[in-house]
N, C-alpha and C. Protein backbone atom coordinates (compact mmCIF):
# COMPACT_ATOMS: atom_id res chain seq x y z
N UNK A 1 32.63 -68.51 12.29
CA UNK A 1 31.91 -67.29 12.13
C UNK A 1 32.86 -66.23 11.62
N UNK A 2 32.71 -65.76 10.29
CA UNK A 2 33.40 -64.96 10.11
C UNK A 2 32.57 -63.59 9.14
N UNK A 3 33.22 -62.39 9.09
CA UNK A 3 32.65 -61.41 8.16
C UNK A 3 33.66 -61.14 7.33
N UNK A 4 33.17 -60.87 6.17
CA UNK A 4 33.86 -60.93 5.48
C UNK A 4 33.33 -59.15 4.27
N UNK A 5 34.72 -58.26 4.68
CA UNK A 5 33.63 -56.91 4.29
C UNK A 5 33.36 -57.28 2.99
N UNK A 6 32.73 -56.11 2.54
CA UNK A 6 32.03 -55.97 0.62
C UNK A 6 32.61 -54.48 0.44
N UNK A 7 32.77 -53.77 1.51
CA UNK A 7 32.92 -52.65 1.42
C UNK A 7 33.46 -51.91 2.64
N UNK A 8 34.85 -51.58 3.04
CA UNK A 8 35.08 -51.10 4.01
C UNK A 8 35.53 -49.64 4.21
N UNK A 9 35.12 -48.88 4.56
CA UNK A 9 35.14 -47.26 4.89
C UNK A 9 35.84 -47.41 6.22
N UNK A 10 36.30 -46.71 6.50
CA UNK A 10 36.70 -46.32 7.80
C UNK A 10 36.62 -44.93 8.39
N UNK A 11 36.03 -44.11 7.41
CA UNK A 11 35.27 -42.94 7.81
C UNK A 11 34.41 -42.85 8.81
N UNK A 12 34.26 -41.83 9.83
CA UNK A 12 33.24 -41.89 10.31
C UNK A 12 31.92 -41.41 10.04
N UNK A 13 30.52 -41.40 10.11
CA UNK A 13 29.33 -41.34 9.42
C UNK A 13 29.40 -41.61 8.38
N UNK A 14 30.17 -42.58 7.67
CA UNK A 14 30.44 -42.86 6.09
C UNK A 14 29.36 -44.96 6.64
N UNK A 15 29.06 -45.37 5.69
CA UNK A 15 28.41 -46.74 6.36
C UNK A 15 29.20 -47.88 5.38
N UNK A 16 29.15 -48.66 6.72
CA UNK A 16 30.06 -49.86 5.52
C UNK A 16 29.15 -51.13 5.48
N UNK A 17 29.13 -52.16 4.72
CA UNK A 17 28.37 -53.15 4.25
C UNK A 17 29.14 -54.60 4.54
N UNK A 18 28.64 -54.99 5.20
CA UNK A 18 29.34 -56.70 5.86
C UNK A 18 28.00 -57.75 5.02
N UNK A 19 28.81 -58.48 4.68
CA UNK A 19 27.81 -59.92 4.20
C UNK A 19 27.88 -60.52 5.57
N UNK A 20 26.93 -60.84 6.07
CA UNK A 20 26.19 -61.17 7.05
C UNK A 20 27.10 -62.89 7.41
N UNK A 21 27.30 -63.51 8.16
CA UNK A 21 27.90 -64.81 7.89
C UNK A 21 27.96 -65.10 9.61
N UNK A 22 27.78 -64.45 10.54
CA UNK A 22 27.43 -64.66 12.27
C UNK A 22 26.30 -63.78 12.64
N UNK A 23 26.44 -63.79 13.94
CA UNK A 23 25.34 -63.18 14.12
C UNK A 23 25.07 -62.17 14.34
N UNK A 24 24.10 -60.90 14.46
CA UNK A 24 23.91 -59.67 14.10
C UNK A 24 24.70 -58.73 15.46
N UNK A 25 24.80 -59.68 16.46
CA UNK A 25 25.72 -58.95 17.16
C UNK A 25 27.18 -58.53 16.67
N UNK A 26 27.46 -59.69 15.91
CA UNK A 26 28.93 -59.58 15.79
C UNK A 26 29.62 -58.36 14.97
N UNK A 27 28.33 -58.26 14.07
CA UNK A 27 28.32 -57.27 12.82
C UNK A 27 27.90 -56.05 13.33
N UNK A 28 27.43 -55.90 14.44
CA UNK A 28 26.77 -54.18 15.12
C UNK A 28 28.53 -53.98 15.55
N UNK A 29 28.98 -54.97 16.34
CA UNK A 29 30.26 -54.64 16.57
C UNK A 29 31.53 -54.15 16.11
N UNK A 30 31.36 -54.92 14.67
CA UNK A 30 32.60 -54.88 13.50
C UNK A 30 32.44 -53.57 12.64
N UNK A 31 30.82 -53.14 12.78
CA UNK A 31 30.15 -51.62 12.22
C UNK A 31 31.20 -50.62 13.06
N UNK A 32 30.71 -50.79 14.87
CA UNK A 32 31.18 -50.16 15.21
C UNK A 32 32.95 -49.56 15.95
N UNK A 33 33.32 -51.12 15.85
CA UNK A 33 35.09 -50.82 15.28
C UNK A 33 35.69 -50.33 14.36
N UNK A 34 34.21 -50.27 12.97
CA UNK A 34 35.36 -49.95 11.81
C UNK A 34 35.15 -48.42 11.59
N UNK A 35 34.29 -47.86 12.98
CA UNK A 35 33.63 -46.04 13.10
C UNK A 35 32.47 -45.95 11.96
N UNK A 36 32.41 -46.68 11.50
CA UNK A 36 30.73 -46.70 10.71
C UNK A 36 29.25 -46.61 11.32
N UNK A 37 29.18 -45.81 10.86
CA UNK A 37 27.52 -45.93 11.89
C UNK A 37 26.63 -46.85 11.66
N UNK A 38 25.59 -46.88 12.75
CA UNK A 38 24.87 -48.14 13.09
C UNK A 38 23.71 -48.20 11.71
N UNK A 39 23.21 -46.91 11.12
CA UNK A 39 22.22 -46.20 10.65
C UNK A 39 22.72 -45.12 9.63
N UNK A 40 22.11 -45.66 8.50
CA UNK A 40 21.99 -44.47 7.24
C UNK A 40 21.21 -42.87 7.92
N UNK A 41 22.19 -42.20 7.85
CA UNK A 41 20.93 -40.66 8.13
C UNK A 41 20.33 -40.60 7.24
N UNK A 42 18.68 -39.84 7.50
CA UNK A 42 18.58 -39.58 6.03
C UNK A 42 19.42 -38.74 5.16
N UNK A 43 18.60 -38.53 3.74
CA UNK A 43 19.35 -37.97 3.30
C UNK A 43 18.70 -36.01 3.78
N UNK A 44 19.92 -35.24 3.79
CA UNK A 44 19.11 -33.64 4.39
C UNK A 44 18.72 -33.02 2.85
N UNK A 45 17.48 -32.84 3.31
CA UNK A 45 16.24 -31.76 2.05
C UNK A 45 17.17 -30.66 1.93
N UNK A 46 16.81 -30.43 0.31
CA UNK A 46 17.38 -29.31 0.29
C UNK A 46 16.69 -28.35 1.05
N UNK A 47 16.87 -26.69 1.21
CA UNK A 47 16.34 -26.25 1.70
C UNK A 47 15.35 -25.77 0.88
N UNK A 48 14.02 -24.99 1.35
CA UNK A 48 13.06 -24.61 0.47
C UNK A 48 13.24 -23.44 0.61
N UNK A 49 12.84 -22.48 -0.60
CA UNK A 49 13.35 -21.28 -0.80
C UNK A 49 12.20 -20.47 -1.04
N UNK A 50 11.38 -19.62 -0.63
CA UNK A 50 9.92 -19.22 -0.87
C UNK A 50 10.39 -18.09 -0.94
N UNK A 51 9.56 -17.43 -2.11
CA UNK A 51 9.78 -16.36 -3.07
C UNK A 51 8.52 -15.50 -2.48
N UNK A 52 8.26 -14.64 -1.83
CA UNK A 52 7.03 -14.03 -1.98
C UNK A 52 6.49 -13.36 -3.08
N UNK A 53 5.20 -13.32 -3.19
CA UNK A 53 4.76 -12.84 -4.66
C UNK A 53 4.46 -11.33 -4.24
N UNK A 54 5.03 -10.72 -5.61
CA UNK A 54 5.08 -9.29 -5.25
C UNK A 54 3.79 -8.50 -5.21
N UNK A 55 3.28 -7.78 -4.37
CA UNK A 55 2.08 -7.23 -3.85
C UNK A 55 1.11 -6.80 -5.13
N UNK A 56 0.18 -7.05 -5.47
CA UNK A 56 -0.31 -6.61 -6.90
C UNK A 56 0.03 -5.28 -6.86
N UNK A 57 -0.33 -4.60 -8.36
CA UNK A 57 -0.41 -3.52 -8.28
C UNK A 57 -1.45 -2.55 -8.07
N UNK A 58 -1.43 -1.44 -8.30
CA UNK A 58 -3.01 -0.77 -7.78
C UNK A 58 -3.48 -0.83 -9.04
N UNK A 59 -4.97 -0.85 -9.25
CA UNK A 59 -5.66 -0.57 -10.76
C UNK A 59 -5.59 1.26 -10.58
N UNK A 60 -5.20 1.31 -11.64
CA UNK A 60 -4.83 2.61 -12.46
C UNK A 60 -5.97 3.39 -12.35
N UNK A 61 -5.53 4.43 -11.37
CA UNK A 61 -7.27 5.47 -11.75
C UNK A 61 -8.12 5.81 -12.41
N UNK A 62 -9.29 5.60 -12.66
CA UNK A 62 -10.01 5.86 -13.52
C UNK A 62 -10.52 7.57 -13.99
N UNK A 63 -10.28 7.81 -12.80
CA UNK A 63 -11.30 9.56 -12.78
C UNK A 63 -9.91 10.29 -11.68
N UNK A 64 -9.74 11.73 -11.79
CA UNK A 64 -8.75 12.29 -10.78
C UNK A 64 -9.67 13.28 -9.94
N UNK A 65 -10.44 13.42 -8.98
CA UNK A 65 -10.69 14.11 -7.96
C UNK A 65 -10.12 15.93 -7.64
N UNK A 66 -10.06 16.67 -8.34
CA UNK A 66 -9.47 18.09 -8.33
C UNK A 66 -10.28 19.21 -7.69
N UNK A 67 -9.50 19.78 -6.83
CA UNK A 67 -10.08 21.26 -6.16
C UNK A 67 -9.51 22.18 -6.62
N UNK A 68 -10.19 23.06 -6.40
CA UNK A 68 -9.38 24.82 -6.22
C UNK A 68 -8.58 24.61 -5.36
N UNK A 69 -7.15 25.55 -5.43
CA UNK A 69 -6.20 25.16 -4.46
C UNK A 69 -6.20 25.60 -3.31
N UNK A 70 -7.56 27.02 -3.19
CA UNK A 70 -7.96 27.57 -1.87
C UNK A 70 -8.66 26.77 -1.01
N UNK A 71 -9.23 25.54 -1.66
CA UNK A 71 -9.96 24.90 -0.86
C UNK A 71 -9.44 23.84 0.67
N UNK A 72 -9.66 24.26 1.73
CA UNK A 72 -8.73 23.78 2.98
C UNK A 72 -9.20 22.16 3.32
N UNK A 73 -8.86 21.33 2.74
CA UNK A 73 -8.94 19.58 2.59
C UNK A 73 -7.98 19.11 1.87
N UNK A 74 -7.13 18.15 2.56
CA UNK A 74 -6.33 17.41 1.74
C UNK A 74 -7.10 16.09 0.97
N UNK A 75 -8.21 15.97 1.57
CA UNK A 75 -8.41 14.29 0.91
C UNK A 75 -10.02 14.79 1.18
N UNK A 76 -10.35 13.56 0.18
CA UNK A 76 -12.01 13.00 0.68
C UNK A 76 -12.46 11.88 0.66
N UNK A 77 -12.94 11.27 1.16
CA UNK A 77 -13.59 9.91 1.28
C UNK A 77 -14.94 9.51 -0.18
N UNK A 78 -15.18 8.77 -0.35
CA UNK A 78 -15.84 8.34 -1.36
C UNK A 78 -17.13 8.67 -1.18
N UNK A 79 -17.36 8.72 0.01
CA UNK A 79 -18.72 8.49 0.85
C UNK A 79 -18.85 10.36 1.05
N UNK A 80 -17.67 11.22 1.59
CA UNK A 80 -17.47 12.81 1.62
C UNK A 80 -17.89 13.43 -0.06
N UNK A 81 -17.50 12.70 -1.11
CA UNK A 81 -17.29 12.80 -1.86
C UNK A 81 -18.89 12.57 -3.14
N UNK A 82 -19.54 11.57 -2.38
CA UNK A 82 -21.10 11.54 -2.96
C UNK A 82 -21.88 12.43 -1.82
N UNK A 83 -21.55 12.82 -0.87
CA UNK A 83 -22.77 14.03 -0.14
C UNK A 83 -22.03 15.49 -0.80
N UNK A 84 -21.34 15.34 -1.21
CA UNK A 84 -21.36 16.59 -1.66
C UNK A 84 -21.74 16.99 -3.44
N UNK A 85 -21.87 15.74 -3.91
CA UNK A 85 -22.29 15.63 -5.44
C UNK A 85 -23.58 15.96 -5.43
N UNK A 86 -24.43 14.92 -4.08
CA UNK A 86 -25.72 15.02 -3.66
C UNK A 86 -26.45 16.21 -3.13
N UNK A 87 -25.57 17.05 -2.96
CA UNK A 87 -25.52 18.40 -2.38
C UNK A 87 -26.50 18.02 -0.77
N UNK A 88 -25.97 17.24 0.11
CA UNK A 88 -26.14 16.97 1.25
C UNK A 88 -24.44 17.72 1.81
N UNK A 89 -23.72 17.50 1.53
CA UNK A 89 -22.56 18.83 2.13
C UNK A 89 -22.41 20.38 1.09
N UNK A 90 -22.87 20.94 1.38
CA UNK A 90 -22.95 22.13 0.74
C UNK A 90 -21.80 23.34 1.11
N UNK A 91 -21.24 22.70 1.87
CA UNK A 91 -19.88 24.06 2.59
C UNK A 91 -18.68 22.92 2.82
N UNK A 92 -17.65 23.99 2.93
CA UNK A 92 -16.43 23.33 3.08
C UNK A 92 -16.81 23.19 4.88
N UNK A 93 -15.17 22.54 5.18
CA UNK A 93 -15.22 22.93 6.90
C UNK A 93 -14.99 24.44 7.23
N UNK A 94 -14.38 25.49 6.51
CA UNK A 94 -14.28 26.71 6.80
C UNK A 94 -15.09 27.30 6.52
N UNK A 95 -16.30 26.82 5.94
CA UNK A 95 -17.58 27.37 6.04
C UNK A 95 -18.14 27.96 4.49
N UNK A 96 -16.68 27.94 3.76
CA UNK A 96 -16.75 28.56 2.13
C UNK A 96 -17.77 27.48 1.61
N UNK A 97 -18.94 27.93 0.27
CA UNK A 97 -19.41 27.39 -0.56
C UNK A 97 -18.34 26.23 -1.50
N UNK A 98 -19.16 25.14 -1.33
CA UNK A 98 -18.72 24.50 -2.47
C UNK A 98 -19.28 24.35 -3.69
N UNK A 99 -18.51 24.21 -4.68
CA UNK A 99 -19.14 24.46 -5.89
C UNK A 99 -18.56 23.53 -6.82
N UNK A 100 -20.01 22.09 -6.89
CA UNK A 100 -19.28 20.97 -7.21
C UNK A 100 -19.70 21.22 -9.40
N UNK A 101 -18.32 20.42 -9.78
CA UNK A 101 -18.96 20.18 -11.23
C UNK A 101 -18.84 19.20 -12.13
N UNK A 102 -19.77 18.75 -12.80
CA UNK A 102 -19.56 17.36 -12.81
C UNK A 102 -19.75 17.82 -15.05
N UNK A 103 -19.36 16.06 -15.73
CA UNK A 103 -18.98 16.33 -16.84
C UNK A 103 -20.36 16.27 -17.33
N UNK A 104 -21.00 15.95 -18.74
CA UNK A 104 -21.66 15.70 -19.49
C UNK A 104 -22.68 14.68 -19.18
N UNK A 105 -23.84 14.78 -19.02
CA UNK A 105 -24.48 13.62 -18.67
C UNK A 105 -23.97 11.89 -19.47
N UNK A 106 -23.54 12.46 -20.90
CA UNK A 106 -23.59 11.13 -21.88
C UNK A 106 -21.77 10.53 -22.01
N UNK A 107 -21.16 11.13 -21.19
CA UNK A 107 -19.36 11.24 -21.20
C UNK A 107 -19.24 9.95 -20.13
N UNK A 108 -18.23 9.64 -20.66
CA UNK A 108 -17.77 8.41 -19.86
C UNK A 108 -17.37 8.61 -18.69
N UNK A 109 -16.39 9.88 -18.16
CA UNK A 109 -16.37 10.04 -16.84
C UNK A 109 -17.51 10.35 -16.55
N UNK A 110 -18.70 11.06 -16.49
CA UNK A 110 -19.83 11.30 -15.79
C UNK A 110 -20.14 9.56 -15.27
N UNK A 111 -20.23 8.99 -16.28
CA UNK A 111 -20.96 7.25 -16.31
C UNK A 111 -19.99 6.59 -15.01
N UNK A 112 -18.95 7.05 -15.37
CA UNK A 112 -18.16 5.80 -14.39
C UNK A 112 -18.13 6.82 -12.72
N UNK A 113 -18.42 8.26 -12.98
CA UNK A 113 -18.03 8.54 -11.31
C UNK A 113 -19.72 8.48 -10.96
N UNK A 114 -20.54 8.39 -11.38
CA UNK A 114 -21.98 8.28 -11.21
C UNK A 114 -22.21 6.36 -10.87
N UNK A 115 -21.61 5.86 -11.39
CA UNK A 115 -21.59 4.17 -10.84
C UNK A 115 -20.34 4.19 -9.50
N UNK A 116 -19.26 4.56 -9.43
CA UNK A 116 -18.11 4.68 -8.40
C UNK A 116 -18.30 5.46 -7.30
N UNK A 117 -18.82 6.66 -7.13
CA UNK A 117 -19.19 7.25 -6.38
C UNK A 117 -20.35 7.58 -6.30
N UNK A 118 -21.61 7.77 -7.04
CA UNK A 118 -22.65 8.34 -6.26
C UNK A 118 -23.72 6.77 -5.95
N UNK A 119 -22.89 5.49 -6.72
CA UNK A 119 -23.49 4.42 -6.42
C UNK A 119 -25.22 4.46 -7.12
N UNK A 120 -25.19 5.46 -8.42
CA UNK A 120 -26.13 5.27 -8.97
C UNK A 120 -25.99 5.18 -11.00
N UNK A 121 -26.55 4.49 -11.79
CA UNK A 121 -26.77 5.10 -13.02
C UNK A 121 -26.91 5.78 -13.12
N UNK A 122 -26.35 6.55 -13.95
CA UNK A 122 -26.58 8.11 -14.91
C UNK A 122 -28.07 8.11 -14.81
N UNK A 123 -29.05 7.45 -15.53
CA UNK A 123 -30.23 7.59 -15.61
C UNK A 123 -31.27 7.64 -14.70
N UNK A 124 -30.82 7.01 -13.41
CA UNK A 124 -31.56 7.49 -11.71
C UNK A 124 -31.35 8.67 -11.30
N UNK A 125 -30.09 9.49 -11.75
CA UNK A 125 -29.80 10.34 -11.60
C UNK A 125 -30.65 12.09 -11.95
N UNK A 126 -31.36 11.88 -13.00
CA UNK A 126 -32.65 12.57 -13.64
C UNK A 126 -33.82 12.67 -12.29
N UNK A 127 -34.30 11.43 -11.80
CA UNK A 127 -35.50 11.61 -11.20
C UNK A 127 -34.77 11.92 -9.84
N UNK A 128 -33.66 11.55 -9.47
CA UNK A 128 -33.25 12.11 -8.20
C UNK A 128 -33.02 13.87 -8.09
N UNK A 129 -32.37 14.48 -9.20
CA UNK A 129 -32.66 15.58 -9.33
C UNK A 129 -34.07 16.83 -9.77
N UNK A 130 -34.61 15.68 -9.93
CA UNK A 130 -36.14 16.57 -10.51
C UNK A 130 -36.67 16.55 -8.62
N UNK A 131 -36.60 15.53 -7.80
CA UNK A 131 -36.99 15.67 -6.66
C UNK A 131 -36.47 16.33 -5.70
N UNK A 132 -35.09 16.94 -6.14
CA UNK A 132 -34.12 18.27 -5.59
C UNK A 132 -34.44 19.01 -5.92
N UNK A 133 -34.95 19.36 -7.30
CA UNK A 133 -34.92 20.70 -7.70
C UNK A 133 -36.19 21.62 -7.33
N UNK A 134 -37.05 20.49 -7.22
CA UNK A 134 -38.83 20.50 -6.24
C UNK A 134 -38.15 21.31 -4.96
N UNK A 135 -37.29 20.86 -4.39
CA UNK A 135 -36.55 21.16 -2.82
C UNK A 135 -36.24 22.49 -2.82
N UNK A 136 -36.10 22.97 -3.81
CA UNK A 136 -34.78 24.54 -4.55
C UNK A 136 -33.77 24.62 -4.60
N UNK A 137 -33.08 23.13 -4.96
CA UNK A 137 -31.63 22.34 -4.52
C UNK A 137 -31.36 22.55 -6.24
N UNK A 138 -30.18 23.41 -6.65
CA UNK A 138 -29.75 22.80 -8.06
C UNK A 138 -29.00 21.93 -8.62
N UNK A 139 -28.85 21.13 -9.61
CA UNK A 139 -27.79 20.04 -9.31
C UNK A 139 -26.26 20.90 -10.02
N UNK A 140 -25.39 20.56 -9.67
CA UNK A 140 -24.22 20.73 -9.87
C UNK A 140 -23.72 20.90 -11.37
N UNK A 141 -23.06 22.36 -11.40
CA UNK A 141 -22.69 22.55 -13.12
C UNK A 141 -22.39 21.64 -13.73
N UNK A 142 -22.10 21.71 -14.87
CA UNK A 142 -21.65 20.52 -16.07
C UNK A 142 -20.99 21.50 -17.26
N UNK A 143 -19.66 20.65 -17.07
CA UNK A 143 -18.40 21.21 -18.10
C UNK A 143 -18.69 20.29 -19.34
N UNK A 144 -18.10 20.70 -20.29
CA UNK A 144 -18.24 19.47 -21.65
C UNK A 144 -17.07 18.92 -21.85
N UNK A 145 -16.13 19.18 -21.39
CA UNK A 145 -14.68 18.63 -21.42
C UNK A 145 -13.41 18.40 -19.99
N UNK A 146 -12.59 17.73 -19.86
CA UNK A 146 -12.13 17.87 -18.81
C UNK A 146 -11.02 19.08 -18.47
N UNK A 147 -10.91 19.55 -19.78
CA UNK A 147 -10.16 20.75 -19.55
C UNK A 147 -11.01 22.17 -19.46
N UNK A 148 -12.35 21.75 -19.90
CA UNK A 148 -13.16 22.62 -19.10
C UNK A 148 -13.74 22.40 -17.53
N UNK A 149 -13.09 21.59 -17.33
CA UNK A 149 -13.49 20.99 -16.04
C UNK A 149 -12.37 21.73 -15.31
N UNK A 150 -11.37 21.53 -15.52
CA UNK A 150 -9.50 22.06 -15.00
C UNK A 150 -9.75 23.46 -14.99
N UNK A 151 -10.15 24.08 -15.96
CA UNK A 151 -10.46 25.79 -15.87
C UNK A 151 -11.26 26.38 -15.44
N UNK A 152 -12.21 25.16 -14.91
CA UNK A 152 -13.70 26.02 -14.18
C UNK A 152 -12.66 25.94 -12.29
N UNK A 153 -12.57 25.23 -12.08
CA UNK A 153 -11.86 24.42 -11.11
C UNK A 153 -10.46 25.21 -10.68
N UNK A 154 -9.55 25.92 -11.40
CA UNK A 154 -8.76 26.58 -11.09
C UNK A 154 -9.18 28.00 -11.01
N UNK A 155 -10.53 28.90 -11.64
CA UNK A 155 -10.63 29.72 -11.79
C UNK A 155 -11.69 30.27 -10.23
N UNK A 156 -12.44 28.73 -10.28
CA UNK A 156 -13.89 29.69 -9.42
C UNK A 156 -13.09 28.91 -7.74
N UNK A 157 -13.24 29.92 -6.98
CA UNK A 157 -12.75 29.35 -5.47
C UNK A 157 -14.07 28.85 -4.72
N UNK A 158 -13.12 27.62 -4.21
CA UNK A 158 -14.79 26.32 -3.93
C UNK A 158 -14.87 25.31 -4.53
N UNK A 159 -14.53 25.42 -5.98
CA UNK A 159 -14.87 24.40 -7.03
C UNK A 159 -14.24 22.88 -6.84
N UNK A 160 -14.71 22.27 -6.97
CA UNK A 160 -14.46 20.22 -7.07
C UNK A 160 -14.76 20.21 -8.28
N UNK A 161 -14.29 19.42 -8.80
CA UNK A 161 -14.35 18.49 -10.48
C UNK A 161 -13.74 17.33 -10.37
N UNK A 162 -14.02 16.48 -11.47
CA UNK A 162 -12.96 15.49 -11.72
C UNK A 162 -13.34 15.54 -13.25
N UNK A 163 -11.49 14.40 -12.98
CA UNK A 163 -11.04 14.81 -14.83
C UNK A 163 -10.76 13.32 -14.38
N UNK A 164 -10.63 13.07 -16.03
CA UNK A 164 -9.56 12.10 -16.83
C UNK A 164 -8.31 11.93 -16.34
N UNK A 165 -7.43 10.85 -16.42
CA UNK A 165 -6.07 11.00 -15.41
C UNK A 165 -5.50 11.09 -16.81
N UNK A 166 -4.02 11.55 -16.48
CA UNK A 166 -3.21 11.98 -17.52
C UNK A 166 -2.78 13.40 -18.22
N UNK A 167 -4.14 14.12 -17.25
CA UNK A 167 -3.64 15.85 -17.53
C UNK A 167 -2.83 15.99 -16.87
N UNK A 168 -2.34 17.49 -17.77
CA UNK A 168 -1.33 17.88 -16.82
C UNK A 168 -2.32 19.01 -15.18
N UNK A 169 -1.83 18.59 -14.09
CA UNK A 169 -3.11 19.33 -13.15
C UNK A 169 -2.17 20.46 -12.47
N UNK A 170 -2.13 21.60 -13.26
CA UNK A 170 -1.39 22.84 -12.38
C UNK A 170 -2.40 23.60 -12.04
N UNK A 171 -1.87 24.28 -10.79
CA UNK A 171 -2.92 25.38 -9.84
C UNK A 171 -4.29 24.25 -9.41
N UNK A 172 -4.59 23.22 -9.28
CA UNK A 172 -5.40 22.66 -8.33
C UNK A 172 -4.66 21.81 -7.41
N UNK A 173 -5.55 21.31 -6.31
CA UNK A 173 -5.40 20.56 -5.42
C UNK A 173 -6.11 18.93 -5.95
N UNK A 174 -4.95 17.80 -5.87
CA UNK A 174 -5.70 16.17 -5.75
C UNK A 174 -6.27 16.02 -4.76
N UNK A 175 -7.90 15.32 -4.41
CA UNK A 175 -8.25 14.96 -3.61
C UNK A 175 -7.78 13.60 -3.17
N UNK A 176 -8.39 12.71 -4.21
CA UNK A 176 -8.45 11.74 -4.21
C UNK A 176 -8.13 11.18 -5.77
N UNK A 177 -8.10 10.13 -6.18
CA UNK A 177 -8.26 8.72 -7.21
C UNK A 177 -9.57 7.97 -7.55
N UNK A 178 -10.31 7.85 -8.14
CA UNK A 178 -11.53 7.10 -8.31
C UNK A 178 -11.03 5.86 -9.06
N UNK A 179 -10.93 4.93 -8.57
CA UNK A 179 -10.34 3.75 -9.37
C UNK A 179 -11.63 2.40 -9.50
């Protein structure tokens, strides 16, 4: 009975290879005289490296939300923001008139803050006001531009508008973002 190596290491956790020629005892033995282990480890995974994906970004405002700068609110809610279009809030919290103004019936901001915030078409918008105006409710001025919107808005105290993003907005207050 003899072994006869193929390959001898004498490392330890290094594995060495005997041609088999007695019996498997003899060879667990001769493994473990020559400090070779009994067993291949596996081999170790690399490690996995997870990248988190960076948080989207926000979609870019569509419409900018602007007050008079006397007006005492930092923010408004979307929902604050259609009762008072609706003229269901008619006063600030300090009790001042508000005095909302909105663009052009046929202007793209009118279209998009009339779908975003008042949660209606431009064109529902007609019979909802003919049934206000029955009430003695008027609907809310209308600028033809957004920089007539910015000058009604900085001039009259009370006033809400929204503009186009990208002006420059001095002497008002941001409410909010309509995105």
């Amino acid at each position: 009975m003899a072994l006869t190596p193929l390959n001898t290491i004498a490392d330890p956790g290094k594995t060495c290879r005997f041609e088999l020629k007695a019996s498997s005892t003899l060879l667990v033995l001769a493994l473990l005289l020559c400090g070779c282990s009994l067993f291949t480890p596996p081999p170790t995974p690399a490690p996995v490296v997870v990248t988190p994906k960076p948080a989207p970004l926000p979609k870019p405002a569509l419409l900018i939300v602007i007050a008079n700068p006397n007006v005492n609110v930092k923010s408004l809610t979307t929902m604050e923001l259609s009762d008072i279009y609706l003229l269901i809030t008619k006063t600030w919290d300090d009790g001042s008139r508000i005095i909302p103004v909105n663009r052009e019936a046929g202007s793209n901001a009118r279209s998009i803050f009339s779908r975003r915030v008042l949660k209606q078409q431009p064109s529902t918008q007609a019979a909802y006001w003919d049934k206000a105006h029955a009430k003695g409710l008027t609907p809310p001025l209308v600028q033809e531009s957004d920089n007539a919107v910015l000058v009604f808005v900085q001039k009259v105290s009370g006033a809400i508008g929204y503009v186009s993003p990208g002006m420059e907005l001095k002497n008002v207050k941001v409410l909010t973002e309509i995105r």
